[in-house]
Protein backbone atom coordinates (compact mmCIF):
# COMPACT_ATOMS: atom_id res chain seq x y z
CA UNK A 1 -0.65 41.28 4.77
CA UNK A 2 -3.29 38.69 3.13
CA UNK A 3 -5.11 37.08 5.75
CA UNK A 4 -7.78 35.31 3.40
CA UNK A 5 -7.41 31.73 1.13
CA UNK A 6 -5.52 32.19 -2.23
CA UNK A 7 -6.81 31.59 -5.55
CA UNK A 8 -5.71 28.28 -5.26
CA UNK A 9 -6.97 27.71 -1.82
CA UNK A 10 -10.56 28.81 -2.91
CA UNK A 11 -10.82 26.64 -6.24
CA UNK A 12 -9.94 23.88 -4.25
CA UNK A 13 -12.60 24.33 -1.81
CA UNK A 14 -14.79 25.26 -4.50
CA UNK A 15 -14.50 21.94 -6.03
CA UNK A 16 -14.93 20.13 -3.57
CA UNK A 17 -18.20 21.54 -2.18
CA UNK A 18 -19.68 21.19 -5.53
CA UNK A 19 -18.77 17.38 -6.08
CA UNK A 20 -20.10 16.92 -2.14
CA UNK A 21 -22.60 19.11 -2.16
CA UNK A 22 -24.44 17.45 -5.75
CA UNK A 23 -23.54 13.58 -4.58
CA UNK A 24 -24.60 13.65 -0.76
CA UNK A 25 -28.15 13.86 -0.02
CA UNK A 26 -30.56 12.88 2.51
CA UNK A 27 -31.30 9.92 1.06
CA UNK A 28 -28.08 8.90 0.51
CA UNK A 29 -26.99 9.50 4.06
CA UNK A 30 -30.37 7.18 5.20
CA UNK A 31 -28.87 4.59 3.61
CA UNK A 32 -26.25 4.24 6.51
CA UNK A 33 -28.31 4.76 9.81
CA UNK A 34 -28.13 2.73 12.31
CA UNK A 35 -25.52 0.04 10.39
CA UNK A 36 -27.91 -0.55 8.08
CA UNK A 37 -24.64 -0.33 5.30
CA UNK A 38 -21.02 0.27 5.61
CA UNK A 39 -20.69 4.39 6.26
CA UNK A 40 -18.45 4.44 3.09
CA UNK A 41 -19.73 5.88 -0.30
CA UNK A 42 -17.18 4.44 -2.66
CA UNK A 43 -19.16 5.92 -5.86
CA UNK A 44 -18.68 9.59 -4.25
CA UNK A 45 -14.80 8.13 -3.23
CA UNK A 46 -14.21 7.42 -6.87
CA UNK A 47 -15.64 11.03 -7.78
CA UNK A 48 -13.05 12.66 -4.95
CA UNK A 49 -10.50 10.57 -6.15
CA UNK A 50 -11.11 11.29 -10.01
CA UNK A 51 -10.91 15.15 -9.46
CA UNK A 52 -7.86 14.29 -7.82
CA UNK A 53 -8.65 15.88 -3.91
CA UNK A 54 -7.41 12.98 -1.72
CA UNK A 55 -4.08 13.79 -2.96
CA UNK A 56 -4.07 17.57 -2.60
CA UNK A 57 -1.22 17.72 -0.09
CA UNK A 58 0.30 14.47 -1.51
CA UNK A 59 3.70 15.49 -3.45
CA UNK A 60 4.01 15.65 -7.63
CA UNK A 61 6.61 13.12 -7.32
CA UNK A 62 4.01 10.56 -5.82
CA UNK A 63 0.74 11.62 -8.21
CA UNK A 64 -1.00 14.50 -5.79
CA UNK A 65 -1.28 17.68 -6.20
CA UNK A 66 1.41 18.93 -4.12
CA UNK A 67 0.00 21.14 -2.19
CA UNK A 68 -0.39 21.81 1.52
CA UNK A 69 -1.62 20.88 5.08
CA UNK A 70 -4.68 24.03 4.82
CA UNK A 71 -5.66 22.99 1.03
CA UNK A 72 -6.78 18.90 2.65
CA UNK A 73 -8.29 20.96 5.41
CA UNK A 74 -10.29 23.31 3.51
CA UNK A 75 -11.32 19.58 1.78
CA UNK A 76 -12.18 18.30 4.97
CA UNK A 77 -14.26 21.52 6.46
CA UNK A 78 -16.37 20.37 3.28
CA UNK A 79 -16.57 16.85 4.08
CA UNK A 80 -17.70 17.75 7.51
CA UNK A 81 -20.32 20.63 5.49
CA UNK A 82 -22.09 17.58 3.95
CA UNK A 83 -21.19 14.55 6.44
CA UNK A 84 -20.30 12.70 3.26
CA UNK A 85 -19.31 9.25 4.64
CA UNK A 86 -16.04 9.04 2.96
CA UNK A 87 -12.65 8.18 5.27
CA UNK A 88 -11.33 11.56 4.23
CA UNK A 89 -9.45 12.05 7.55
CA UNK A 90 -8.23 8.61 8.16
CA UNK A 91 -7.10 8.48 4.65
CA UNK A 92 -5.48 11.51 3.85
CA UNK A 93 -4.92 12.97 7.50
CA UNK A 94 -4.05 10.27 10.21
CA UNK A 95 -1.89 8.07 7.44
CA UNK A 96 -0.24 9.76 4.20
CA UNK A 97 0.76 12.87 5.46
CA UNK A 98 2.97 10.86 8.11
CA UNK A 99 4.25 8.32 5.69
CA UNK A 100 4.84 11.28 3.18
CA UNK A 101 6.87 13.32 5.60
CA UNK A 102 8.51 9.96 7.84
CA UNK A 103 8.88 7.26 5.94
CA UNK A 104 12.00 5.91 3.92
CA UNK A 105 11.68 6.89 -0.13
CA UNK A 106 10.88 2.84 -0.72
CA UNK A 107 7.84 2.61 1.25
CA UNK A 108 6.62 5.94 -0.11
CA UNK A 109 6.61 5.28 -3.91
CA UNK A 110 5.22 1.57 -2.80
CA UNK A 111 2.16 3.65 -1.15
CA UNK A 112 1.26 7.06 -1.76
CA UNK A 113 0.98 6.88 -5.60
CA UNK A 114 -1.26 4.30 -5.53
CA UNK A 115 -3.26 6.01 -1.95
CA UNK A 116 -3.37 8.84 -4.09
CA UNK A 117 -5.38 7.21 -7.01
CA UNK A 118 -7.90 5.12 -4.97
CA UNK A 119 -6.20 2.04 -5.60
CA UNK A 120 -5.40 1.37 -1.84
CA UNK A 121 -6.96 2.39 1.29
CA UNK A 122 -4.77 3.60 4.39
CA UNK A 123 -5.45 4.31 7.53
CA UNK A 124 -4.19 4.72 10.90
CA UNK A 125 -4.51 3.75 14.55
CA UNK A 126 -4.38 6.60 17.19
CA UNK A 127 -5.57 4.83 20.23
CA UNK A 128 -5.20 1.91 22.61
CA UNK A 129 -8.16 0.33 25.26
CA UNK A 130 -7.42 3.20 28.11
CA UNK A 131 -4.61 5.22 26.23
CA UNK A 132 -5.01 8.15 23.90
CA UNK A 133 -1.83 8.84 23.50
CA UNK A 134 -0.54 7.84 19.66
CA UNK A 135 3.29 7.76 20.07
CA UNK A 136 3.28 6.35 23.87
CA UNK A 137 1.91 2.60 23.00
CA UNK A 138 1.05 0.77 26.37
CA UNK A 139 -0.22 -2.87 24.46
CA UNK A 140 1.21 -2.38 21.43
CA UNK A 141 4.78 -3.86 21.66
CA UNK A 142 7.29 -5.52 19.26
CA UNK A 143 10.08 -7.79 18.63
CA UNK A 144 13.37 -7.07 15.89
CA UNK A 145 12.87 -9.95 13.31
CA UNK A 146 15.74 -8.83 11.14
CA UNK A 147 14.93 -5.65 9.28
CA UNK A 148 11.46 -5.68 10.31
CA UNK A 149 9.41 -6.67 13.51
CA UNK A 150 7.22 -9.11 15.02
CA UNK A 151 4.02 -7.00 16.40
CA UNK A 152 1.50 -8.02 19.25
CA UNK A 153 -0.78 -5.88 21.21
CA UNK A 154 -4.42 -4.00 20.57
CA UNK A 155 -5.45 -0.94 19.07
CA UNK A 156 -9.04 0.51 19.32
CA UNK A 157 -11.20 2.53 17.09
CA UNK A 158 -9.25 2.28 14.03
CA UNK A 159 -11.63 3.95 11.48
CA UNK A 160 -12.02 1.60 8.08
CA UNK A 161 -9.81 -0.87 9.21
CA UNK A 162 -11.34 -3.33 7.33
CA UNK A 163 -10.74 -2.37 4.01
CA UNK A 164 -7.67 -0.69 4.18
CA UNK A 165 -4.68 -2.24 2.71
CA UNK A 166 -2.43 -0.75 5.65
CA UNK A 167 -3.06 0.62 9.29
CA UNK A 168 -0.17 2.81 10.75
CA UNK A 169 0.68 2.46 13.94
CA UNK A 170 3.11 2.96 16.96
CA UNK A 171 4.76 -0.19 18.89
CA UNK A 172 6.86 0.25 21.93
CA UNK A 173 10.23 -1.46 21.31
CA UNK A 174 12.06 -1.81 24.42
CA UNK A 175 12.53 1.81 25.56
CA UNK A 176 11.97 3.40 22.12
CA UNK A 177 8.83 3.83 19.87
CA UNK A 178 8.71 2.26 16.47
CA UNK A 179 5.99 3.09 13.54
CA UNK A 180 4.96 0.47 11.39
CA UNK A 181 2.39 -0.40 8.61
CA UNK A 182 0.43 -3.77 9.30
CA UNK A 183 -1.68 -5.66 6.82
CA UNK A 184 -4.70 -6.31 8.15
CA UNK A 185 -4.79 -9.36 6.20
CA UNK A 186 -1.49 -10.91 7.46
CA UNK A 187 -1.90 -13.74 9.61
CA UNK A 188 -2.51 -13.08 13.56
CA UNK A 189 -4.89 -10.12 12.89
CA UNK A 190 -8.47 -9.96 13.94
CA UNK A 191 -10.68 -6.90 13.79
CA UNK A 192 -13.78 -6.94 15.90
CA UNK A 193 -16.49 -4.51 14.65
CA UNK A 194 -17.57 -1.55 17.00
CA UNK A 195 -20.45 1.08 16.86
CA UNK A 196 -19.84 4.53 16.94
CA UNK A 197 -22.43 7.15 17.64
CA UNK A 198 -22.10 8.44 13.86
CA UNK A 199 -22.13 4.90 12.70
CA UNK A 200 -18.47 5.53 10.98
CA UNK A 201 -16.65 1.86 10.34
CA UNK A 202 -14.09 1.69 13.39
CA UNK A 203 -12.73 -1.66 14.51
CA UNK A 204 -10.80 -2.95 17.49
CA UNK A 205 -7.39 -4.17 15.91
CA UNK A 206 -6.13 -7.49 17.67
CA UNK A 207 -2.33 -8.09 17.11
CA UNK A 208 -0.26 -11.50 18.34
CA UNK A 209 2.70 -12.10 16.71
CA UNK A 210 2.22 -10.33 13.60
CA UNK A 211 5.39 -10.22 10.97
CA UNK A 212 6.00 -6.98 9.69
CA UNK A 213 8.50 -6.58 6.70
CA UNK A 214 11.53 -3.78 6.53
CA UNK A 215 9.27 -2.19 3.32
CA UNK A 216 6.55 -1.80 5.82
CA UNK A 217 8.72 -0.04 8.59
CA UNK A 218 7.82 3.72 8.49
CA UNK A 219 10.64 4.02 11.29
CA UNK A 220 12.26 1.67 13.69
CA UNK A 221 13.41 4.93 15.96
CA UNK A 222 11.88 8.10 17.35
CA UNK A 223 8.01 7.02 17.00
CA UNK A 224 7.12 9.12 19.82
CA UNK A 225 8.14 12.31 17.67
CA UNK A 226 6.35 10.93 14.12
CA UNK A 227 2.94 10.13 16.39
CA UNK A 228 2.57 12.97 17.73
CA UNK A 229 2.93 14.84 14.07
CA UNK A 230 0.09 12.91 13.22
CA UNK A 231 -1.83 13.44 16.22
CA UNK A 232 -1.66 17.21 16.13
CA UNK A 233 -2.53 17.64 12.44
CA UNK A 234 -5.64 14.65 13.11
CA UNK A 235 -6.83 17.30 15.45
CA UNK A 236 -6.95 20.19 13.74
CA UNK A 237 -8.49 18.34 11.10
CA UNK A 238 -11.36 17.08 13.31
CA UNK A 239 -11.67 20.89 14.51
CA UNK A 240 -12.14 21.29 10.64
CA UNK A 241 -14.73 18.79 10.09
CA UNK A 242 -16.05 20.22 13.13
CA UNK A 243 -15.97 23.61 11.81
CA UNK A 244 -18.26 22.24 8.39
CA UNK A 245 -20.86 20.75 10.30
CA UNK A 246 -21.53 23.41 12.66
CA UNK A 247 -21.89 26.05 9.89
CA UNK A 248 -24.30 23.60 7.97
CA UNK A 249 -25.99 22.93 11.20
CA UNK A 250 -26.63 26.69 11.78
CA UNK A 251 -27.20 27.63 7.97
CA UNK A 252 -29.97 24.74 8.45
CA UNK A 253 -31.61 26.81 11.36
CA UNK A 254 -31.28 30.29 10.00
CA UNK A 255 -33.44 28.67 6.75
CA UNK A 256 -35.86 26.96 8.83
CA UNK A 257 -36.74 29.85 11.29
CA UNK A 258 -37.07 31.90 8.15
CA UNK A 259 -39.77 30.19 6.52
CA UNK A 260 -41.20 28.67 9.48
CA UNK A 261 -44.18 31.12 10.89
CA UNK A 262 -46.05 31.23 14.10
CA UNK A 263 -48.63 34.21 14.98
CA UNK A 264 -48.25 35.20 11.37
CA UNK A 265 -44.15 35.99 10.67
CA UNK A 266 -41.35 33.81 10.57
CA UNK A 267 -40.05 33.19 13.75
CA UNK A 268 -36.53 34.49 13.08
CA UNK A 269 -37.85 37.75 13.82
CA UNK A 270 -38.57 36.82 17.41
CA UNK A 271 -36.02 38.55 19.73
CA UNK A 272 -34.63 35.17 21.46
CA UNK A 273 -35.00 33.04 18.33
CA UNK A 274 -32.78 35.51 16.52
CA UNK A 275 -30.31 35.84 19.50
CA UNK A 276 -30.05 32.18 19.33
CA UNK A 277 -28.95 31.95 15.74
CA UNK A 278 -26.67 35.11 16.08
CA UNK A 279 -24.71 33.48 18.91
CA UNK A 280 -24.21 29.91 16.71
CA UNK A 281 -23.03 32.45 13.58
CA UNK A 282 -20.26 34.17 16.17
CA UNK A 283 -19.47 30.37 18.04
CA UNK A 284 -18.96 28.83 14.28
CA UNK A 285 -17.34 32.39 13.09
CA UNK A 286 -14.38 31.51 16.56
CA UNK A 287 -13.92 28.01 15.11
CA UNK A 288 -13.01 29.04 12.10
CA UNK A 289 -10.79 31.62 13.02
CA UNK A 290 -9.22 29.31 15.80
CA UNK A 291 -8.60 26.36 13.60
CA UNK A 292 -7.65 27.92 10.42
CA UNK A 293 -5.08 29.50 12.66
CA UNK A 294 -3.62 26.21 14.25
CA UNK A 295 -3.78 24.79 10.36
CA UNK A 296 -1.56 27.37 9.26
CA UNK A 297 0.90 27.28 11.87
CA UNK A 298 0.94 23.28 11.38
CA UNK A 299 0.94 23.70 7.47
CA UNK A 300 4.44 25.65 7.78
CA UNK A 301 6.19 23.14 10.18
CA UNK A 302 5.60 25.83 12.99
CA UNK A 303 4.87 24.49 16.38
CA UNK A 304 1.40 24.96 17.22
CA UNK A 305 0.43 23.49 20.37
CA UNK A 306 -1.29 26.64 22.52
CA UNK A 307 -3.39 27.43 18.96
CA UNK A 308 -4.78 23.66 18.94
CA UNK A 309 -5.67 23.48 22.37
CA UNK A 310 -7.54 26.83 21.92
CA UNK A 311 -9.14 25.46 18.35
CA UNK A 312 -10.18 22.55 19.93
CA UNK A 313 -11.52 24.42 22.95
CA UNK A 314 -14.04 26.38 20.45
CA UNK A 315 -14.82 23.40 18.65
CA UNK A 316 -16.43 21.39 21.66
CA UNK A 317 -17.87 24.26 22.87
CA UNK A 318 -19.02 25.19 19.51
CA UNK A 319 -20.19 21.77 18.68
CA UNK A 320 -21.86 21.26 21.95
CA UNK A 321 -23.65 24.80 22.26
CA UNK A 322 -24.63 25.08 18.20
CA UNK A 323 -25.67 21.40 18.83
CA UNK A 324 -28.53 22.71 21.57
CA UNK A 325 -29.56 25.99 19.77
CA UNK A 326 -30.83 24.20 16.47
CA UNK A 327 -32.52 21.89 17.86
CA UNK A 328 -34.08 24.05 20.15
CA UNK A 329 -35.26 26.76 17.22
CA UNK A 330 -36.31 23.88 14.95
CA UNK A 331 -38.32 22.79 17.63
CA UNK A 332 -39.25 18.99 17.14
CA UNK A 333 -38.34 18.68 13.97
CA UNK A 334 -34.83 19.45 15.28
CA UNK A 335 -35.07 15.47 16.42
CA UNK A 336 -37.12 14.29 13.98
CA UNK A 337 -34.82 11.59 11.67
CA UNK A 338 -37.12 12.57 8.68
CA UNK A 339 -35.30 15.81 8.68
CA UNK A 340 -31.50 15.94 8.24
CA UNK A 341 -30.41 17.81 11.59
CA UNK A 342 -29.77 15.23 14.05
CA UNK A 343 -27.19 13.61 11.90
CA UNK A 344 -25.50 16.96 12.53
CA UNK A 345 -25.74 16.77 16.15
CA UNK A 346 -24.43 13.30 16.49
CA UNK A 347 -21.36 14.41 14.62
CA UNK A 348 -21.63 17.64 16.56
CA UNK A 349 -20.89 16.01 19.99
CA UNK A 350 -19.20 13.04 18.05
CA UNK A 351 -16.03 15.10 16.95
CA UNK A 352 -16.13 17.36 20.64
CA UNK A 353 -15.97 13.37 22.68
CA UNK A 354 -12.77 12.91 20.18
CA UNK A 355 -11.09 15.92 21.23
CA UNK A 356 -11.33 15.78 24.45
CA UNK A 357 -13.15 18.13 26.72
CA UNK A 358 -12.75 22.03 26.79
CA UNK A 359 -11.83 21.88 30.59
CA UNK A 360 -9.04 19.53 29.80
CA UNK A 361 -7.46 21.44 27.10
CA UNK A 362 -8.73 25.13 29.48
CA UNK A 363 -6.30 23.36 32.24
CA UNK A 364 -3.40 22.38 29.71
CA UNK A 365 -3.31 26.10 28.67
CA UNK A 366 -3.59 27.24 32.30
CA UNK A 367 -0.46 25.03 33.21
CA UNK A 368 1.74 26.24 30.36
CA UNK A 369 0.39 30.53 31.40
CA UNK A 370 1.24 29.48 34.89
CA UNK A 371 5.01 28.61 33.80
CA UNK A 372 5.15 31.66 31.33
CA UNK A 373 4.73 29.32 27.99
CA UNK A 374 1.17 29.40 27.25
CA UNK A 375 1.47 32.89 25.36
CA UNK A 376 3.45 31.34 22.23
CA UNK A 377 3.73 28.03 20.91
């Protein structure tokens, strides 16, 4: 049995660490510290968009590639490789998988062709003030108005909110759960501007009374079911993203401590310098294995809920110990904003915050081993 990427798999990563790995630099990422800009490179967006990778898993029918679930990961692992600030995830993730795979045939040739060229932005929102849970919307409610709905409520750390052309979303409809696509434009909307560690646009979406259209309802039933796709398959591509920033993080180290010399020899030769670096190579080598396993399972429909919870596991406790170790070899130039580490780390302990923390997820696997389900998904 072949365990590795395909041909396919690999030219697509291939391609998309070049184009990242030529357009971000140093410089380029300076440019959006502390707020200074917008996080969003829209000349490296066009260059994604032009070789056609925001649309890898997006179907033939609609203008993508038509491939799968692992090719957009192995494109977001790069992303996260580079911290390019491009809404990869919210984009391609959180918002047209779901409409691609949920939606009625109307809304998806209205959307996806045009997502898939650059023409629109779309993203989603995940979260409410106090509630994490996508398809269980606690503010979020809404109104039949015909074929469509009349929206009010609040959603919270919606990334790039502000210049998408639709945010997806879940609103609780009496006893049900129904997914819609709001303008962020259309009257009754406010966004209110919030900082995030990694200085990524997110917003805090403010809903009364907003009229949604029928050609904007993803589905007026079974939300719960369609969020919760999203969710899991947001995760694993955090645990991705995760997964590229570690390894860059620790291929940054293993460079530095072989160049950088102290009594004469590079200080990767020291004993506890090298065990360091050793144990962020086998942390980062369990991430990948971890979350390229969940992918999989995700990427053929198979339920995959015991592999995420261990993915995301190693990727906070990835993030959080490869996080320590490089900055501790690099010494002070691990912290020193001249040098491109700590832009790492924020991510680093960014994306392992987002998850959720490792004893949560230890606990969720302990409950389903306790009642005999924790062994298969």
């Amino acid at each position: 049995m072949e365990f590795g990427f395909s041909e396919e798999q690999v030219e697509v990563q291939g391609l998309a660490r070049q184009i990242l790995t030529d357009q971000v630099s140093v410089d380029k990422l300076a440019a959006f510290d502390e707020y200074a800009n917008e996080r969003f490179d829209k000349a490296l967006w066009q260059q994604l968009l032009a070789a056609g990778l925001p649309g890898v898993a997006v179907g033939e029918e609609y203008g993508g590639m038509g491939l799968g679930f692992t090719e957009l990961t192995l494109l977001v692992e790069e992303v996260g490789r580079t911290i390019a600030p491009v809404p990869v995830i919210a984009h391609c993730v959180s918002a047209m998988l779901p409409i691609q795979k949920f939606a009625p045939q109307a809304v998806c040739e209205a959307l996806l062709p045009r997502a898939a060229r650059g023409e629109i932005l779309l993203t989603a929102a995940l979260t409410e003030p106090l509630n994490e849970t996508a398809g269980s919307p606690v503010l979020t409610t809404a109104e039949a108005a015909g074929d469509g709905f009349v929206v009010s409520g609040c959603k919270f750390a919606v990334p790039f909110a502000a210049a998408a052309h639709r945010v997806l979303l879940a609103v609780a409809v009496g006893d049900d759960v129904a997914v819609v696509l709001v303008d962020p434009q259309s009257p009754g909307v406010s966004l209110e501007a919030i900082q995030a560690t990694t200085f990524e646009p997110q917003y805090q979406l403010t809903l009364d009374r907003v009229n949604v259209p029928a050609a904007d309802v993803v589905a007026a039933t079974g939300g719960e079911a369609i969020m919760a796709w999203a969710e899991l398959r947001t995760a694993a591509a955090v645990c991705a993203h995760q997964l590229g920033a570690a390894d860059a993080a620790m291929r940054l180290a293993a460079s530095y401590t072989s160049e950088r010399k102290q009594f004469g020899v590079p200080v990767a030769t020291f004993q506890a310098v090298g065990h360091r670096v050793a144990d962020c190579y086998i942390d980062v080598e369990c991430l990948r294995l971890t979350t390229y396993q969940a992918v999989s399972l995700l990427d053929a429909d198979v339920p995959a809920t015991t592999e995420l919870h261990i993915a995301k596991i190693w990727a906070g406790d990835c993030g959080h110990r490869v996080s320590y170790a490089t900055q501790h070899v690099h010494g002070g130039t691990g912290i020193d904003r001249d040098y491109p580490l700590w832009r790492y780390c924020l991510w680093l302990r960014y994306n392992e915050m987002v998850l959720g923390s490792s004893a949560r997820h230890l606990a969720a696997l302990g409950e389903q081993l306790a009642v005999g389900e924790g062994l298969f998904s």
